[in-house]
PDB file of N, CA and C in Angstrom:
ATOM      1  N   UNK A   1      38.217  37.868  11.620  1.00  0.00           N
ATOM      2  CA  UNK A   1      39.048  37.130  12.548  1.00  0.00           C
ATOM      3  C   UNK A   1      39.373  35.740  12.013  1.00  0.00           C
ATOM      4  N   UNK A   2      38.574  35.179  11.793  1.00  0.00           N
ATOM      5  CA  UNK A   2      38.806  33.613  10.580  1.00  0.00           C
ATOM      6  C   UNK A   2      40.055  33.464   9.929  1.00  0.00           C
ATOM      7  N   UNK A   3      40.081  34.718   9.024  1.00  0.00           N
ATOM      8  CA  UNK A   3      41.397  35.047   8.094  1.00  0.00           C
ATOM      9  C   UNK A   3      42.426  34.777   8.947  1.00  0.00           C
ATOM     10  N   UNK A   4      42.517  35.953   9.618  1.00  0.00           N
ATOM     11  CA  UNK A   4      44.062  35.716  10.895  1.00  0.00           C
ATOM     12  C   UNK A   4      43.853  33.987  11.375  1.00  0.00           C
ATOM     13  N   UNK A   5      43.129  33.446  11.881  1.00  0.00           N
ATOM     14  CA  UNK A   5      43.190  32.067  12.579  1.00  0.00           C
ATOM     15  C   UNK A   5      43.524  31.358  11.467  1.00  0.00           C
ATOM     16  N   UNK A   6      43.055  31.490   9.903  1.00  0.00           N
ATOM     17  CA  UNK A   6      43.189  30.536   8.486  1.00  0.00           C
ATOM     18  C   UNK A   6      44.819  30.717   8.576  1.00  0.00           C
ATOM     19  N   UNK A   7      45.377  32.385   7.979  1.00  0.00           N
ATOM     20  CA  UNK A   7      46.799  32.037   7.841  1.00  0.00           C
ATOM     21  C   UNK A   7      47.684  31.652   9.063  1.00  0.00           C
ATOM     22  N   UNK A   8      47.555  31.898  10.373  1.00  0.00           N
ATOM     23  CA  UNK A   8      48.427  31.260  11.441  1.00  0.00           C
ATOM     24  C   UNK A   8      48.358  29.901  11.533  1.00  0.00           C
ATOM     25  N   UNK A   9      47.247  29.178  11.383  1.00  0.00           N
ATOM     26  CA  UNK A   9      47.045  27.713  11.009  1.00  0.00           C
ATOM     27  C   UNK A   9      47.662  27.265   9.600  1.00  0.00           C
ATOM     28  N   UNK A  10      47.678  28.058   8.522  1.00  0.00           N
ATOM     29  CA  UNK A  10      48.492  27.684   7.233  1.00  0.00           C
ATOM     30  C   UNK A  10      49.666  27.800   7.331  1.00  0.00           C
ATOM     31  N   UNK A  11      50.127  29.045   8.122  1.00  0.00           N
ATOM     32  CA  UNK A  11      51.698  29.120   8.836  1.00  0.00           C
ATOM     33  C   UNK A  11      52.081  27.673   9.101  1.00  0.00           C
ATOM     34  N   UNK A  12      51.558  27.638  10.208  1.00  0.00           N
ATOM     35  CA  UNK A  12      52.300  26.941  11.271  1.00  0.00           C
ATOM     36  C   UNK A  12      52.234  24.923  10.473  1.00  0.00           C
ATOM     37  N   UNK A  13      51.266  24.667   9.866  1.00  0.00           N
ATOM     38  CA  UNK A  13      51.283  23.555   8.110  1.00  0.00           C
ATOM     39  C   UNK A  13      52.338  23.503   7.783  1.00  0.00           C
ATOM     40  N   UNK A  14      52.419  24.718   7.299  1.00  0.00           N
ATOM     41  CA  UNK A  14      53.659  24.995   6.045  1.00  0.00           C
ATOM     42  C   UNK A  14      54.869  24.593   6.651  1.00  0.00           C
ATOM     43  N   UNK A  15      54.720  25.277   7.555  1.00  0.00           N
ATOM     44  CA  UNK A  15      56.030  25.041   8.476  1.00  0.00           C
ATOM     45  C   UNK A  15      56.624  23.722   9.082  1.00  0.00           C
ATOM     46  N   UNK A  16      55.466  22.898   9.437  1.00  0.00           N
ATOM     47  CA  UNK A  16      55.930  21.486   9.967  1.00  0.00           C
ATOM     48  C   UNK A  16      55.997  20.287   8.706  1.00  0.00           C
ATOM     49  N   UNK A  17      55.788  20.918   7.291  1.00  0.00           N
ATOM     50  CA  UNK A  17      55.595  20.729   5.915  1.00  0.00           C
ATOM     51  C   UNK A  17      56.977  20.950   5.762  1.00  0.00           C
ATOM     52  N   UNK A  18      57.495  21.519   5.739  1.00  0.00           N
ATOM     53  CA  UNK A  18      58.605  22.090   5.151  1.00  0.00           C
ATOM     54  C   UNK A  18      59.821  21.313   5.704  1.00  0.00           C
ATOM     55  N   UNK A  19      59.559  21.315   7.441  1.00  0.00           N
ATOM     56  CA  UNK A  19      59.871  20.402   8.311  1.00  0.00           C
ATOM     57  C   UNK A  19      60.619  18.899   8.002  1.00  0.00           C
ATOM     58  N   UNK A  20      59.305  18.603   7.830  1.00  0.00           N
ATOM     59  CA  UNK A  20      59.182  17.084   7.171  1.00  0.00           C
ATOM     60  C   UNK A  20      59.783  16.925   5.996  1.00  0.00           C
ATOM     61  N   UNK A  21      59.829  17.508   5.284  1.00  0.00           N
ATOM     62  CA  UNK A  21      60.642  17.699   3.572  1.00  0.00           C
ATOM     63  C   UNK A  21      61.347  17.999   3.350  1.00  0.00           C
ATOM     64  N   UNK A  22      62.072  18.599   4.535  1.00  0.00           N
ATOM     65  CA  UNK A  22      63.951  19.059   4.950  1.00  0.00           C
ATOM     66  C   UNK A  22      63.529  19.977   3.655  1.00  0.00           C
ATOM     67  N   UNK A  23      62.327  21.148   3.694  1.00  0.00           N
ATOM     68  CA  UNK A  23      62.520  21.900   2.697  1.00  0.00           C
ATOM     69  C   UNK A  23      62.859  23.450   3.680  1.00  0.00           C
ATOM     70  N   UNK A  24      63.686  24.010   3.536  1.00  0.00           N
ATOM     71  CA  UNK A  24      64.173  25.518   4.221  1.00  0.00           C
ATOM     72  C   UNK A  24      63.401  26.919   3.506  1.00  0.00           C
ATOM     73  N   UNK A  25      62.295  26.803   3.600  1.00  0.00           N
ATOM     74  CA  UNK A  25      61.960  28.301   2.960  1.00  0.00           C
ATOM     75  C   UNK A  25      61.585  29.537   3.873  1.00  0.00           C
ATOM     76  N   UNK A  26      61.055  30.411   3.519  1.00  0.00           N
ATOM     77  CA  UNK A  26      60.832  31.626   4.231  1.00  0.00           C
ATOM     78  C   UNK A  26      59.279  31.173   4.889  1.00  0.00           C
ATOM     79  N   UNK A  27      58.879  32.258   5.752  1.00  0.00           N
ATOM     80  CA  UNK A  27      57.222  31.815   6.247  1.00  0.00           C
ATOM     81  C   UNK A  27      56.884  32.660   5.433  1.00  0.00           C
ATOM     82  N   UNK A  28      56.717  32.974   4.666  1.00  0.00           N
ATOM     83  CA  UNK A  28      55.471  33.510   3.366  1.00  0.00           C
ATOM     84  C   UNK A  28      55.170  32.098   2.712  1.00  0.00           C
ATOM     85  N   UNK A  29      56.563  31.593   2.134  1.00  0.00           N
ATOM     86  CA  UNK A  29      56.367  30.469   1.187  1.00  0.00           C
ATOM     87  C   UNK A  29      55.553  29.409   1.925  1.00  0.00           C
ATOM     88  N   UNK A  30      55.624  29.202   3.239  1.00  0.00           N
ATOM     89  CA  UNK A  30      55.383  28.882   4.409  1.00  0.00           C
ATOM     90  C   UNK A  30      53.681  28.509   4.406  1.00  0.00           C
ATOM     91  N   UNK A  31      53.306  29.695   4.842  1.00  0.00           N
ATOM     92  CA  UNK A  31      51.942  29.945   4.333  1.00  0.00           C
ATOM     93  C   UNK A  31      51.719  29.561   3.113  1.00  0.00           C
ATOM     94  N   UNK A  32      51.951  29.974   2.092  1.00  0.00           N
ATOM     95  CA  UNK A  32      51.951  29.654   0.650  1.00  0.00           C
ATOM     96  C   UNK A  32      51.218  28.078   0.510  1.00  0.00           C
ATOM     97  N   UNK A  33      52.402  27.916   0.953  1.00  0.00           N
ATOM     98  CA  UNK A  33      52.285  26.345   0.912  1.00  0.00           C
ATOM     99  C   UNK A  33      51.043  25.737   1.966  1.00  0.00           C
ATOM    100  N   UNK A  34      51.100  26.301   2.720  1.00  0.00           N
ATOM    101  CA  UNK A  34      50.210  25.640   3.453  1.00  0.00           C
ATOM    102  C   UNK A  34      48.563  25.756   3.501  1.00  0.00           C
ATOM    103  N   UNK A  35      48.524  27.212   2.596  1.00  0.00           N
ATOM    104  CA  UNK A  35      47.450  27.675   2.119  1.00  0.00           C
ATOM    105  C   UNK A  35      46.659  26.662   0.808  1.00  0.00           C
ATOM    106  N   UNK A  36      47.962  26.379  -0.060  1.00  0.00           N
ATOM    107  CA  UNK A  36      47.682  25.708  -1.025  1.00  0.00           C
ATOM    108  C   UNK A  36      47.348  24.454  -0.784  1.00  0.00           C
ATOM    109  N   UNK A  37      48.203  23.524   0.427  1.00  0.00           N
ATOM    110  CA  UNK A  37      47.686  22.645   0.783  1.00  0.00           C
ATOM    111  C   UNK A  37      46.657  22.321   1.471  1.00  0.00           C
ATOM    112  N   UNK A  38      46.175  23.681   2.181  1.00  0.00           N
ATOM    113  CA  UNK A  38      45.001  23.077   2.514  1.00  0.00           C
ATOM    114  C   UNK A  38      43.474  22.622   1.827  1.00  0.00           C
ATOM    115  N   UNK A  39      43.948  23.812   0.274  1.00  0.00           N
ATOM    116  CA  UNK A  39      43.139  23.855  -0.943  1.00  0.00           C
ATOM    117  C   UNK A  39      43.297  22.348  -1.156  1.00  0.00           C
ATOM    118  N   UNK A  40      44.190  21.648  -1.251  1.00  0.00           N
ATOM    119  CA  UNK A  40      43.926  20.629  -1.961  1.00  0.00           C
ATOM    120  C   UNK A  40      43.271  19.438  -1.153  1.00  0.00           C
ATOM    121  N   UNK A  41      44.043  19.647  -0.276  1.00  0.00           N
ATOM    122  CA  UNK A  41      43.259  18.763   1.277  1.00  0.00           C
ATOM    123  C   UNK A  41      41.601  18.792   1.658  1.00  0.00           C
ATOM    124  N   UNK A  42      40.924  19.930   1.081  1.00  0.00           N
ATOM    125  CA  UNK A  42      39.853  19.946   1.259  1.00  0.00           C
ATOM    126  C   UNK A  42      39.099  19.775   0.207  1.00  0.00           C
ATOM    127  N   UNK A  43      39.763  19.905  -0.845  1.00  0.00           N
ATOM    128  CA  UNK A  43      39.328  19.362  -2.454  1.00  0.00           C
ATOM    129  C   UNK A  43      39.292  17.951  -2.748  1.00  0.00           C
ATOM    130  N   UNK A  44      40.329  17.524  -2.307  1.00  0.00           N
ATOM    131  CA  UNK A  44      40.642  15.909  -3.134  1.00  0.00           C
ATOM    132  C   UNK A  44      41.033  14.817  -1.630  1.00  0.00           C
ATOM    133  N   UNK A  45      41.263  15.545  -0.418  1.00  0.00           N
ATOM    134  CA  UNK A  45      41.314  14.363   0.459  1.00  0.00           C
ATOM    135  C   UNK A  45      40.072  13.940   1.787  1.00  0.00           C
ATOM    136  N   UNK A  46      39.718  15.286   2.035  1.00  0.00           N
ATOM    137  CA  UNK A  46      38.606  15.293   3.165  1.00  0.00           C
ATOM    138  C   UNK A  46      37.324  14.275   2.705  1.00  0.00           C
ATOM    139  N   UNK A  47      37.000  14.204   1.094  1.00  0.00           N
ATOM    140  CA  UNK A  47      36.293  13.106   0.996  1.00  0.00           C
ATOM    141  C   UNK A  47      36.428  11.960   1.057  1.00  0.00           C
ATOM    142  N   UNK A  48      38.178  11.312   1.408  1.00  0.00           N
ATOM    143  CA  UNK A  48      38.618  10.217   0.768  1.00  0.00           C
ATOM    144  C   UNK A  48      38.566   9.536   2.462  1.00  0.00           C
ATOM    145  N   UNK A  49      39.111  10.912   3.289  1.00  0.00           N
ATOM    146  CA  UNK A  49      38.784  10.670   4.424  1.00  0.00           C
ATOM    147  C   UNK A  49      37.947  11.445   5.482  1.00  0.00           C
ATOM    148  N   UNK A  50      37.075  11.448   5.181  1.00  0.00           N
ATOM    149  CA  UNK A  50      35.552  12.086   5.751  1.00  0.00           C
ATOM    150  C   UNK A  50      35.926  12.893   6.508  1.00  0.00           C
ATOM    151  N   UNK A  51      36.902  13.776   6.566  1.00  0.00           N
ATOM    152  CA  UNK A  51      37.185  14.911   7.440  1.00  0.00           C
ATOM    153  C   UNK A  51      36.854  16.152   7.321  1.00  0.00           C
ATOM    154  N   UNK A  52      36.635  16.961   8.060  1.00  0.00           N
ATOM    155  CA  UNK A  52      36.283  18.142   7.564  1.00  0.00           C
ATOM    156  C   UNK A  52      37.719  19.235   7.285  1.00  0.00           C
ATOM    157  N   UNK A  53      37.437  20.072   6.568  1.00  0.00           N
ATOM    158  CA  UNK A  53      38.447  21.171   5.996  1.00  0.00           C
ATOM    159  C   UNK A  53      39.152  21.866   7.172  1.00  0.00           C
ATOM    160  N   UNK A  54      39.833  22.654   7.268  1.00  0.00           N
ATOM    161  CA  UNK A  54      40.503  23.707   8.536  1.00  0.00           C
ATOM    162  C   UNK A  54      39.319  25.027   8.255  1.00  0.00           C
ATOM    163  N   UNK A  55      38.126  25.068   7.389  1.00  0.00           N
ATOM    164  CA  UNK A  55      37.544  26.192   6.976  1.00  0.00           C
ATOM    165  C   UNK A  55      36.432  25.904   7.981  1.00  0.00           C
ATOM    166  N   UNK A  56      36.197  24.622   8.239  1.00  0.00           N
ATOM    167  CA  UNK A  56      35.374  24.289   9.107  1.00  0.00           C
ATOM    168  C   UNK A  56      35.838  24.334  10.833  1.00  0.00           C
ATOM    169  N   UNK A  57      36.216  23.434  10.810  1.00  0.00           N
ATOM    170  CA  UNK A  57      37.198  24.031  12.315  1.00  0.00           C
ATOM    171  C   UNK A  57      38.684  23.852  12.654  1.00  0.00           C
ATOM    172  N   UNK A  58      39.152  23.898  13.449  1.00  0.00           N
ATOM    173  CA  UNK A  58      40.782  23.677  13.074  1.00  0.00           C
ATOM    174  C   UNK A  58      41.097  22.904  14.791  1.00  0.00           C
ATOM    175  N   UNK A  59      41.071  21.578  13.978  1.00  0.00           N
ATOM    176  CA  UNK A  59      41.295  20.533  14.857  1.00  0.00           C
ATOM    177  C   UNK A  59      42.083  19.760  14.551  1.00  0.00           C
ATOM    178  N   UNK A  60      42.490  18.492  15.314  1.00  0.00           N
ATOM    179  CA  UNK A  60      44.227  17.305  14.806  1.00  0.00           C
ATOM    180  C   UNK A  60      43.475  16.706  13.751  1.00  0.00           C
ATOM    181  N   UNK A  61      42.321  16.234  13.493  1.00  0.00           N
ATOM    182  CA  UNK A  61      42.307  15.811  12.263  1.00  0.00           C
ATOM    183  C   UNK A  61      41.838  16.687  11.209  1.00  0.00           C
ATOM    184  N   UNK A  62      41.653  17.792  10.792  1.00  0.00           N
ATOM    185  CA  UNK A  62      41.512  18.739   9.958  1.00  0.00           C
ATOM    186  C   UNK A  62      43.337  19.320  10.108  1.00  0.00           C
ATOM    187  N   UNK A  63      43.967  19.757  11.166  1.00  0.00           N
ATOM    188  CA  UNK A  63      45.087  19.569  10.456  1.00  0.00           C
ATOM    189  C   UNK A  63      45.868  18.782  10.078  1.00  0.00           C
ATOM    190  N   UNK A  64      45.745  17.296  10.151  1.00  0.00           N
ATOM    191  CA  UNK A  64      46.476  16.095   9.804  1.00  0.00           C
ATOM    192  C   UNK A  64      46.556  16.286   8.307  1.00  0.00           C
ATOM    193  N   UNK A  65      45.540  16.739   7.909  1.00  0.00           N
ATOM    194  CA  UNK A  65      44.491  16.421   6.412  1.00  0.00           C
ATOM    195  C   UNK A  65      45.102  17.405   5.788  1.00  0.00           C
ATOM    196  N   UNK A  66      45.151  18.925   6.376  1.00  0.00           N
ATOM    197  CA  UNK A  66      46.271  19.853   5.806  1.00  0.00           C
ATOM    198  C   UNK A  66      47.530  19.777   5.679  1.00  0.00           C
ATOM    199  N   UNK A  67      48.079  18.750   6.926  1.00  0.00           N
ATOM    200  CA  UNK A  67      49.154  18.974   6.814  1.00  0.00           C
ATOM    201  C   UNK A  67      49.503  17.797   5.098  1.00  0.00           C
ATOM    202  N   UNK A  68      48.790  16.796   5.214  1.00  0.00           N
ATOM    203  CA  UNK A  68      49.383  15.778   4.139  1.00  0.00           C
ATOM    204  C   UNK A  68      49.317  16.552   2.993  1.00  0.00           C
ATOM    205  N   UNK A  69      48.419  17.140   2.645  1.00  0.00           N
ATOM    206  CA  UNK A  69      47.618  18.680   1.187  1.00  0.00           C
ATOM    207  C   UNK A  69      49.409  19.125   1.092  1.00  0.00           C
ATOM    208  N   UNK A  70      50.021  19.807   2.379  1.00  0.00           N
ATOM    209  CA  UNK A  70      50.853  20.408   2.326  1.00  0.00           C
ATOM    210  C   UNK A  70      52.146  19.626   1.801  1.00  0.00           C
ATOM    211  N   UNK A  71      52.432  18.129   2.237  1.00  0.00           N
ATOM    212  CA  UNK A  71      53.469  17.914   2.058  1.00  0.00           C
ATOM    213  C   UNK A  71      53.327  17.454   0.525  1.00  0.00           C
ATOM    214  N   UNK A  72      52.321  17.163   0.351  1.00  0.00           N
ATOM    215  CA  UNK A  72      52.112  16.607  -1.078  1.00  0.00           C
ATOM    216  C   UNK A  72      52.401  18.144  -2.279  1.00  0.00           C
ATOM    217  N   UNK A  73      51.780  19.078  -1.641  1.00  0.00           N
ATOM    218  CA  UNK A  73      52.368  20.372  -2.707  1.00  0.00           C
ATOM    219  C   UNK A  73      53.739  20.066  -2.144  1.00  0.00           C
ATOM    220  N   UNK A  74      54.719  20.279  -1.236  1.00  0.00           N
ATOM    221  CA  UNK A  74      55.599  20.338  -1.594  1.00  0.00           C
ATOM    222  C   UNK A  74      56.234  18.997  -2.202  1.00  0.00           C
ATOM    223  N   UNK A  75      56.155  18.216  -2.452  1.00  0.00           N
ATOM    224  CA  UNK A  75      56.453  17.474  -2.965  1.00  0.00           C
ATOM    225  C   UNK A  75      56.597  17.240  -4.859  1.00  0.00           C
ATOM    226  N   UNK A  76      55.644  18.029  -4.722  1.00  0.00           N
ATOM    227  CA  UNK A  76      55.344  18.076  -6.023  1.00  0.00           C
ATOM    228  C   UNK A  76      56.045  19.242  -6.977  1.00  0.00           C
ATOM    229  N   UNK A  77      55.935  20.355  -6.220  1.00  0.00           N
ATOM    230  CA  UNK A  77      57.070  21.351  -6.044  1.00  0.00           C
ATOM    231  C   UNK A  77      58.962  20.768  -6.404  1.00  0.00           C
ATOM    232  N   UNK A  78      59.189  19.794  -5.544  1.00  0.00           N
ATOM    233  CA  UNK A  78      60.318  19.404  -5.857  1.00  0.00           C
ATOM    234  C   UNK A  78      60.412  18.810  -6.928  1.00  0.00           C
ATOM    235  N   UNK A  79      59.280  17.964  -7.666  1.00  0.00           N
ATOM    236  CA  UNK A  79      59.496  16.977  -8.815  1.00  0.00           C
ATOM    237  C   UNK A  79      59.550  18.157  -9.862  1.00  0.00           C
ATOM    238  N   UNK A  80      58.564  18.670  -9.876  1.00  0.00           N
ATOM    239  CA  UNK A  80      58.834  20.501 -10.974  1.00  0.00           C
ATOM    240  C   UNK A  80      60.469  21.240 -10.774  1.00  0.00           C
ATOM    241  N   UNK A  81      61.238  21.300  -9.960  1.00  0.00           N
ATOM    242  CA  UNK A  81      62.570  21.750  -9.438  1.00  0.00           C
ATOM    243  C   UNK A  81      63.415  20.809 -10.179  1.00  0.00           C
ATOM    244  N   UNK A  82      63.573  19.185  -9.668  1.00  0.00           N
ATOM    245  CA  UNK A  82      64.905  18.628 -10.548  1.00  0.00           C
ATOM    246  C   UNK A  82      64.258  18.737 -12.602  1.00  0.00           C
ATOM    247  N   UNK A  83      63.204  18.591 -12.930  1.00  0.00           N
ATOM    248  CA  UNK A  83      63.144  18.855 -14.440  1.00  0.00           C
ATOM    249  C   UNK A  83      63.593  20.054 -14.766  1.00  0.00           C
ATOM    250  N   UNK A  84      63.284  21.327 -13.871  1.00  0.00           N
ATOM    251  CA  UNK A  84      63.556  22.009 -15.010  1.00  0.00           C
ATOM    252  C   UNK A  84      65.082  22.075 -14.437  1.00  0.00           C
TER     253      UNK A  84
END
């Protein structure tokens, strides 16, 4: 059951990610993204700001923390897009 609550919570990231970044993709990429961001959010930001992961529970500040993971992949995503 976790799984289903992880990707509807990475959904719904991705999505207000995508949002924010006037980026238009599908909800796979959606997830994608929001999956990935939460990888990074719980890697490199939850220590910076003592939060816990969305693996832990899925609250406004565990998704704040995903959501930034998220906009920052996409962001980064776009800088990879205008080079090549």
């Amino acid at each position: 059951m976790n799984i289903i609550i992880y990707l509807i919570a990475a959904a719904i990231v991705g999505w207000v990610a995508s949002e924010i970044m006037k980026d238009r993709a599908s909800l796979l990429i959606n997830i994608i993204v929001g999956v990935v961001g939460a990888f990074l959010a719980g890697y490199f930001l939850s220590p910076i700001f003592k939060v816990g992961t969305i693996n832990d529970a899925v609250n406004i500040p565990t998704m704040l923390v995903t959501l930034l993971g998220a906009v920052i992949v996409i962001a980064i995503v776009h800088l990879l897009r205008r080079r090549v």
